[in-house]
N, C-alpha and C. Protein backbone atom coordinates (compact mmCIF):
# COMPACT_ATOMS: atom_id res chain seq x y z
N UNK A 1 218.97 3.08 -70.55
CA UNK A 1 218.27 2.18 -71.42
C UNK A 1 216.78 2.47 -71.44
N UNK A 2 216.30 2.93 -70.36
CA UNK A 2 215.14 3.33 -70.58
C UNK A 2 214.18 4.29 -71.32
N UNK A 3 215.46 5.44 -71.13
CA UNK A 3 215.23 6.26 -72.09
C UNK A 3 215.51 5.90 -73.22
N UNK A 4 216.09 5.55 -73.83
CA UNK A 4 216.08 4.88 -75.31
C UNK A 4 215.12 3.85 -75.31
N UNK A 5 214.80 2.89 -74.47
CA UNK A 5 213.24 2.43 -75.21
C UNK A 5 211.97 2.95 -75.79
N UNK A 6 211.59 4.02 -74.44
CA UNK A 6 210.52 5.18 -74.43
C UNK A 6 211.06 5.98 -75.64
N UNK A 7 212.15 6.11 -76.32
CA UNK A 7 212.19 7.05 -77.75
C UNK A 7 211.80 5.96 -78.24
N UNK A 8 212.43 4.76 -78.50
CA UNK A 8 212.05 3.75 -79.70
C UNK A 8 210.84 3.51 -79.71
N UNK A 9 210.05 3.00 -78.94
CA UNK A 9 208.69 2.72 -79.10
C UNK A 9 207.90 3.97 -79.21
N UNK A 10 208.27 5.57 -79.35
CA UNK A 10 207.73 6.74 -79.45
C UNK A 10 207.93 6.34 -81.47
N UNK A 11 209.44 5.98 -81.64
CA UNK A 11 209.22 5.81 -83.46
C UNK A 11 208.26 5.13 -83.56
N UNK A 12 208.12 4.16 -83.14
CA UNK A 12 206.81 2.81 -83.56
C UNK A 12 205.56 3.60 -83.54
N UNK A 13 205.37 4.06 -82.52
CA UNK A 13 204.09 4.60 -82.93
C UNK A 13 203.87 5.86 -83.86
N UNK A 14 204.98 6.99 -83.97
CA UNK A 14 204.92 7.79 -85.31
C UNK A 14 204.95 7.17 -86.58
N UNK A 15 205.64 5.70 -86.71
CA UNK A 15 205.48 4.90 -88.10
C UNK A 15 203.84 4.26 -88.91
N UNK A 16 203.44 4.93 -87.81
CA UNK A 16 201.48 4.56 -88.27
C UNK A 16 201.48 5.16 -89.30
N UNK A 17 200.86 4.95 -90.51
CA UNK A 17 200.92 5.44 -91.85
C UNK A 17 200.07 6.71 -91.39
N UNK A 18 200.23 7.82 -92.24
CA UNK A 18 199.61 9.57 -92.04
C UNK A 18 197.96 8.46 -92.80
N UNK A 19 198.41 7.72 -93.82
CA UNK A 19 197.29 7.38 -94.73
C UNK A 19 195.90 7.27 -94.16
N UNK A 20 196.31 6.48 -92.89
CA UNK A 20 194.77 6.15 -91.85
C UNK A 20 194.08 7.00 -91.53
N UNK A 21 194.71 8.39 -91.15
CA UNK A 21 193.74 9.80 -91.04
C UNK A 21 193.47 10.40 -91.94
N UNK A 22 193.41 10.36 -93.45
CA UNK A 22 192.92 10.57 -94.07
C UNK A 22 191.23 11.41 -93.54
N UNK A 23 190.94 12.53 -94.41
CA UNK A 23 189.70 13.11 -93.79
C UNK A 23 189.23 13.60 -95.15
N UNK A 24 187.65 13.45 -94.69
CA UNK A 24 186.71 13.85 -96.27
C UNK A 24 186.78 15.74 -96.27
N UNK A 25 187.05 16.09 -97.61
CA UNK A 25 187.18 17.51 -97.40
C UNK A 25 186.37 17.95 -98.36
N UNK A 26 185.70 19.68 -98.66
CA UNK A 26 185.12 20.54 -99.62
C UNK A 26 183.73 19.44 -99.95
N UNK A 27 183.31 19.24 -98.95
CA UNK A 27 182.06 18.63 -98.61
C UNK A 27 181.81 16.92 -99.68
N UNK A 28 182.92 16.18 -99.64
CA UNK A 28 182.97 15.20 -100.26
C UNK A 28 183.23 15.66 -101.62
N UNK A 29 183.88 16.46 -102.17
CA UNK A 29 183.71 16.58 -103.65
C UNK A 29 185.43 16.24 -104.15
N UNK A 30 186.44 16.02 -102.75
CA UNK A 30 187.54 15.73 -103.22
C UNK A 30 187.52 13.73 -102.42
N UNK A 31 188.78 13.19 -103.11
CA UNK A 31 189.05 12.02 -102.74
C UNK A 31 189.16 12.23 -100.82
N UNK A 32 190.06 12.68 -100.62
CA UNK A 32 190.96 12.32 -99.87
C UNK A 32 192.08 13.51 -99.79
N UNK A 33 192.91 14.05 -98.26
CA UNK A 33 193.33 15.01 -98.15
C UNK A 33 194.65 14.29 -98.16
N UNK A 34 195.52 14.88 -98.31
CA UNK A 34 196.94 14.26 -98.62
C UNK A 34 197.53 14.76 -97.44
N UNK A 35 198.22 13.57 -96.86
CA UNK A 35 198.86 13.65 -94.92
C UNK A 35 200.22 13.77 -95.83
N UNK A 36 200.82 13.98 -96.92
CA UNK A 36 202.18 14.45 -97.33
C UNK A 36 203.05 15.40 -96.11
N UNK A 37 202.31 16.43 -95.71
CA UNK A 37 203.36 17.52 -94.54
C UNK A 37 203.02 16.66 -93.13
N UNK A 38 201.96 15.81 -93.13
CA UNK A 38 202.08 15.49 -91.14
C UNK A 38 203.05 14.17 -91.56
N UNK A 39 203.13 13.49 -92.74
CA UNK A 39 204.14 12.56 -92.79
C UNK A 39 205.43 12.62 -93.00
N UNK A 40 205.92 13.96 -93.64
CA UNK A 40 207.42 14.50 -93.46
C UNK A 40 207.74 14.78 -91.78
N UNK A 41 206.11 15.88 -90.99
CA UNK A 41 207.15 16.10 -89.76
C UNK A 41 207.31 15.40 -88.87
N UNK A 42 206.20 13.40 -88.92
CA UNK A 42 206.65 12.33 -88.30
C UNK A 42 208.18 12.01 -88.76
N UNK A 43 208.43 11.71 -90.02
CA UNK A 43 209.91 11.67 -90.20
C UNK A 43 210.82 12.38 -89.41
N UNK A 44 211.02 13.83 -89.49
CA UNK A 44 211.47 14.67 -89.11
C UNK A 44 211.42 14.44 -87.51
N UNK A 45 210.49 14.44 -86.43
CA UNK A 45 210.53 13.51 -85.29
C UNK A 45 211.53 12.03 -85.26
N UNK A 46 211.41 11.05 -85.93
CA UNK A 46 211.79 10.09 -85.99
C UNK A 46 213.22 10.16 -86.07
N UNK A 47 214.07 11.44 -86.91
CA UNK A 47 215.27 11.37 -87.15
C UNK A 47 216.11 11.54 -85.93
N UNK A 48 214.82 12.76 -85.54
CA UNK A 48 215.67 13.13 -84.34
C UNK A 48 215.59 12.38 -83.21
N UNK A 49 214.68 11.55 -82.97
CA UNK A 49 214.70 10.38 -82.22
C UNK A 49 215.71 9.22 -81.84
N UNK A 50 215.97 8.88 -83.55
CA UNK A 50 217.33 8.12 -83.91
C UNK A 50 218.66 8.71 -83.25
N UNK A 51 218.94 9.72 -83.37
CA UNK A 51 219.74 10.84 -82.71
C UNK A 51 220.22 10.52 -81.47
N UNK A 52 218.88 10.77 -80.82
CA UNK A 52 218.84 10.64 -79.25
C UNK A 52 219.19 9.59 -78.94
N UNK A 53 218.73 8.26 -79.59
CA UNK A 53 218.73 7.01 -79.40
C UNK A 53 220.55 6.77 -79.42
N UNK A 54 221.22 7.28 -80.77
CA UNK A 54 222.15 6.84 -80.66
C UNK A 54 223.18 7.49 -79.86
N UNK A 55 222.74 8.66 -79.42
CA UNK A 55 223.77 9.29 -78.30
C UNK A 55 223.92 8.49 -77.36
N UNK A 56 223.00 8.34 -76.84
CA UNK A 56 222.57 7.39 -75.75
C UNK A 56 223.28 6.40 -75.76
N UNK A 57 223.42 5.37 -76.71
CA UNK A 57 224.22 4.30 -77.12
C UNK A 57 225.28 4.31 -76.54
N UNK A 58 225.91 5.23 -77.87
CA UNK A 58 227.51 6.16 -77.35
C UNK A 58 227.80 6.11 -75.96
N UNK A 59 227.00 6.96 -75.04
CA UNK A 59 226.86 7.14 -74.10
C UNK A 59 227.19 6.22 -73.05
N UNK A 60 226.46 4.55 -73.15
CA UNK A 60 226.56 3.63 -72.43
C UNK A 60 227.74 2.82 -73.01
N UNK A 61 227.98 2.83 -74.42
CA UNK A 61 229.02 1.81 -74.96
C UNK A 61 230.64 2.79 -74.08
N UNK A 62 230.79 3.79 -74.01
CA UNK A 62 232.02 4.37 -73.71
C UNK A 62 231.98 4.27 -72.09
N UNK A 63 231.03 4.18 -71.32
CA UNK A 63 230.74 3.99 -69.88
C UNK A 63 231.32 2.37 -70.01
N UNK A 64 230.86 1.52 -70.52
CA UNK A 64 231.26 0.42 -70.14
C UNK A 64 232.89 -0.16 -70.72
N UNK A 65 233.01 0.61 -72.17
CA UNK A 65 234.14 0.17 -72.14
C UNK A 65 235.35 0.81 -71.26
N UNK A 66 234.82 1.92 -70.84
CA UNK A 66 235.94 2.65 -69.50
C UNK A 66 235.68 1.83 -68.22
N UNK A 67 235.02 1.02 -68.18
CA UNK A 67 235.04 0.11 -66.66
C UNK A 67 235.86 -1.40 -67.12
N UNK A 68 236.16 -1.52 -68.49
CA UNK A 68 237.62 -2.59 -68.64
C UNK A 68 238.38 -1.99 -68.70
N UNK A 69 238.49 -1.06 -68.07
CA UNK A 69 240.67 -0.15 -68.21
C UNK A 69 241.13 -0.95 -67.23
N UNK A 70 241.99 -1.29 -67.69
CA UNK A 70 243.51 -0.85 -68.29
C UNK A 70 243.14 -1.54 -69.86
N UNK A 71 242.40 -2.53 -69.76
CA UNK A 71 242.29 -2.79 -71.53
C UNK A 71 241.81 -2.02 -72.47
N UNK A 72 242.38 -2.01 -73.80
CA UNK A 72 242.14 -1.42 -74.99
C UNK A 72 241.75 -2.22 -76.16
N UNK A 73 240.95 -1.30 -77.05
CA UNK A 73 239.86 -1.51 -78.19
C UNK A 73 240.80 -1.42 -79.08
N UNK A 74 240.28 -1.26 -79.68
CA UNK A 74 240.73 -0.90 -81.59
C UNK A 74 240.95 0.63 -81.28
N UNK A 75 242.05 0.77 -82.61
CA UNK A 75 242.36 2.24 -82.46
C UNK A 75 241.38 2.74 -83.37
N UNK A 76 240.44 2.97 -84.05
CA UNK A 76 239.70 3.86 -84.40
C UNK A 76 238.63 4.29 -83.27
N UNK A 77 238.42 3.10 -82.15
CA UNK A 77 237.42 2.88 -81.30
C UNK A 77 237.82 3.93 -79.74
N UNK A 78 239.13 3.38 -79.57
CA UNK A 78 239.74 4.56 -78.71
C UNK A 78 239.57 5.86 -79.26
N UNK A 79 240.14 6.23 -80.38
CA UNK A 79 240.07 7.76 -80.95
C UNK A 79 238.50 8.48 -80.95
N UNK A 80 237.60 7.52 -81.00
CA UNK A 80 236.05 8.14 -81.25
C UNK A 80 236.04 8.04 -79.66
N UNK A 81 236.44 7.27 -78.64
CA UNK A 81 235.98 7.56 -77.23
C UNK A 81 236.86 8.65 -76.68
N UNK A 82 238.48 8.99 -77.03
CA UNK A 82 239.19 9.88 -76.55
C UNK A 82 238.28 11.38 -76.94
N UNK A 83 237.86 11.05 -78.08
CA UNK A 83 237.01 12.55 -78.78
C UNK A 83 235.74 12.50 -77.88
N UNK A 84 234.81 11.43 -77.57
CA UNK A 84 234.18 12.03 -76.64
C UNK A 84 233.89 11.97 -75.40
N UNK A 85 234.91 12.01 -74.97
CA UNK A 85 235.67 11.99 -73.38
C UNK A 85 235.99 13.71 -73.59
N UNK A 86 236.15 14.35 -74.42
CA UNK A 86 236.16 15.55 -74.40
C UNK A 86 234.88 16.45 -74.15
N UNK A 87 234.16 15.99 -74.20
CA UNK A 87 232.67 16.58 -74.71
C UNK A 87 231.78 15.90 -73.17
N UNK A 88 231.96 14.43 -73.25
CA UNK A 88 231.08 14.11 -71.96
C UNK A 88 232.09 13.54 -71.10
N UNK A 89 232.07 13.15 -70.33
CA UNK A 89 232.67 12.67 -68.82
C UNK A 89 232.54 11.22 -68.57
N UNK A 90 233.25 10.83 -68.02
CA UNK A 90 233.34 9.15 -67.60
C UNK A 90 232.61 9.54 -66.19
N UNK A 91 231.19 9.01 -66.07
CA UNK A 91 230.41 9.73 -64.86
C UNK A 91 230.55 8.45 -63.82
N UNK A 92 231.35 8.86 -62.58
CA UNK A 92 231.80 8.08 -61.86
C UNK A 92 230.82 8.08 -60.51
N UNK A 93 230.05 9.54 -60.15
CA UNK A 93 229.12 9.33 -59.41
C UNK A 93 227.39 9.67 -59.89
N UNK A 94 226.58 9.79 -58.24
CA UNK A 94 225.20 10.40 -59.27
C UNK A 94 225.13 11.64 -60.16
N UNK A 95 224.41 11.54 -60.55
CA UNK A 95 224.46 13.06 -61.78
C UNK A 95 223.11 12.86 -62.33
N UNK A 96 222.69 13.94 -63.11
CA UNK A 96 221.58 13.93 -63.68
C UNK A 96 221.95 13.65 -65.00
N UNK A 97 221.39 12.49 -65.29
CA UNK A 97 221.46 12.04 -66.57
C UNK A 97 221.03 13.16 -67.98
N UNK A 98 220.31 13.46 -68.13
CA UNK A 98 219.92 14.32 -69.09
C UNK A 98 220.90 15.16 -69.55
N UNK A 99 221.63 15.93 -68.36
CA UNK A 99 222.62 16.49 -69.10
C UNK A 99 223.65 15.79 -69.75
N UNK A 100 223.73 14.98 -69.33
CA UNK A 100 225.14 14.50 -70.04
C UNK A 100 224.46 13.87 -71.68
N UNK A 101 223.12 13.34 -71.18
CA UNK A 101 222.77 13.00 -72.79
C UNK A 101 222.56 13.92 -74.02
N UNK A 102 222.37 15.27 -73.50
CA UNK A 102 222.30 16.44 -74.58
C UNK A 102 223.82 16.69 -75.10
N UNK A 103 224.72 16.39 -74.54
CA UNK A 103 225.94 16.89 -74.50
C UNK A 103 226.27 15.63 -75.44
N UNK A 104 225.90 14.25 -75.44
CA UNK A 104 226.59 13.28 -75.76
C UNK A 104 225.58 13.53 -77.53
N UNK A 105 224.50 14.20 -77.69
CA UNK A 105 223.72 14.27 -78.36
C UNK A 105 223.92 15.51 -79.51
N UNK A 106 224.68 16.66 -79.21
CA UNK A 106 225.27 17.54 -79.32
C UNK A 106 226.86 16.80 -79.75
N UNK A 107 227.34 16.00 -79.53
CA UNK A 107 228.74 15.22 -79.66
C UNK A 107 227.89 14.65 -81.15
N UNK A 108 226.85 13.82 -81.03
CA UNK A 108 226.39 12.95 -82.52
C UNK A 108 226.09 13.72 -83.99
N UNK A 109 225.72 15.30 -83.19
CA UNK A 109 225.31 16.02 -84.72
C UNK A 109 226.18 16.60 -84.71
N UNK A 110 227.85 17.36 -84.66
CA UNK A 110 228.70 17.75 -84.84
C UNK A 110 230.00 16.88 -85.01
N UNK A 111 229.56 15.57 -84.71
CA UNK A 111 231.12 14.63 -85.58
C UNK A 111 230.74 14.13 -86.60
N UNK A 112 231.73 13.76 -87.59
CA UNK A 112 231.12 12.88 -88.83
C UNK A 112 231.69 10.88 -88.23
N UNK A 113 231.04 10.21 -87.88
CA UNK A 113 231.60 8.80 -87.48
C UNK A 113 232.27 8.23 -88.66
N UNK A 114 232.01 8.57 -89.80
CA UNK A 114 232.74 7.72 -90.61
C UNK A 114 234.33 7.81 -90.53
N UNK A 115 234.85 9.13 -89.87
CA UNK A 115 236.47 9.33 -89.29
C UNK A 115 237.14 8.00 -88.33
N UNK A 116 235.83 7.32 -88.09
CA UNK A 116 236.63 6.42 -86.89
C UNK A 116 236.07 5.10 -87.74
N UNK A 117 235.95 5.20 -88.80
CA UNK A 117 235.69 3.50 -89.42
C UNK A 117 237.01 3.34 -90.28
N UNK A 118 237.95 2.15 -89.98
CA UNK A 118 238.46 1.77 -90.65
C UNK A 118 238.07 1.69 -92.42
């Protein structure tokens, strides 16, 4: 969870408009320089942020629903955790977190989720 805060509040602060840095250019003879490319590659940060964020999710929602077994979810909900029970591990002791979040992150940009929505 922590790591997903420290990304989220990393979006908040890339969501500062590019507009505010604005800088005087060609010795005042133009308006204003257009932050158009530093405001696509904040986006472009941000997506991949989202990413991370939601691996992560994944990550903790399938950890906890494997600590109610023997009970079961919905079957689209099992099938998206059986799929990535393939990819990451039900981590039963210490481990270094990171890996398993690239892996669970690597699991988010190679499935399509809409397979497991009713």
């Amino acid at each position: 969870q922590y790591t997903a805060a420290a990304i989220a509040s990393q979006n908040k602060q890339l969501c500062t408009p590019c507009s505010v840095d604005t800088i005087e250019s060609s010795q005042g003879q133009e308006d204003h320089v257009s932050m158009g490319a530093n405001a696509a590659l904040k986006t472009i940060r941000i997506i991949d942020n989202v990413e991370r964020i939601l691996a992560i999710e994944l990550f903790n929602a399938c950890q906890a629903i494997e600590f109610q077994r023997p009970a079961r979810s919905s079957k689209p909900l099992e099938e998206l955790i059986e799929s990535f029970r393939k990819v990451v591990p039900f981590i039963e002791n210490d481990t270094i977190m990171y890996v398993e979040m690239q892996k669970a992150l690597q699991f988010i940009q190679k499935n399509n989720p809409e397979k497991y929505v009713d």
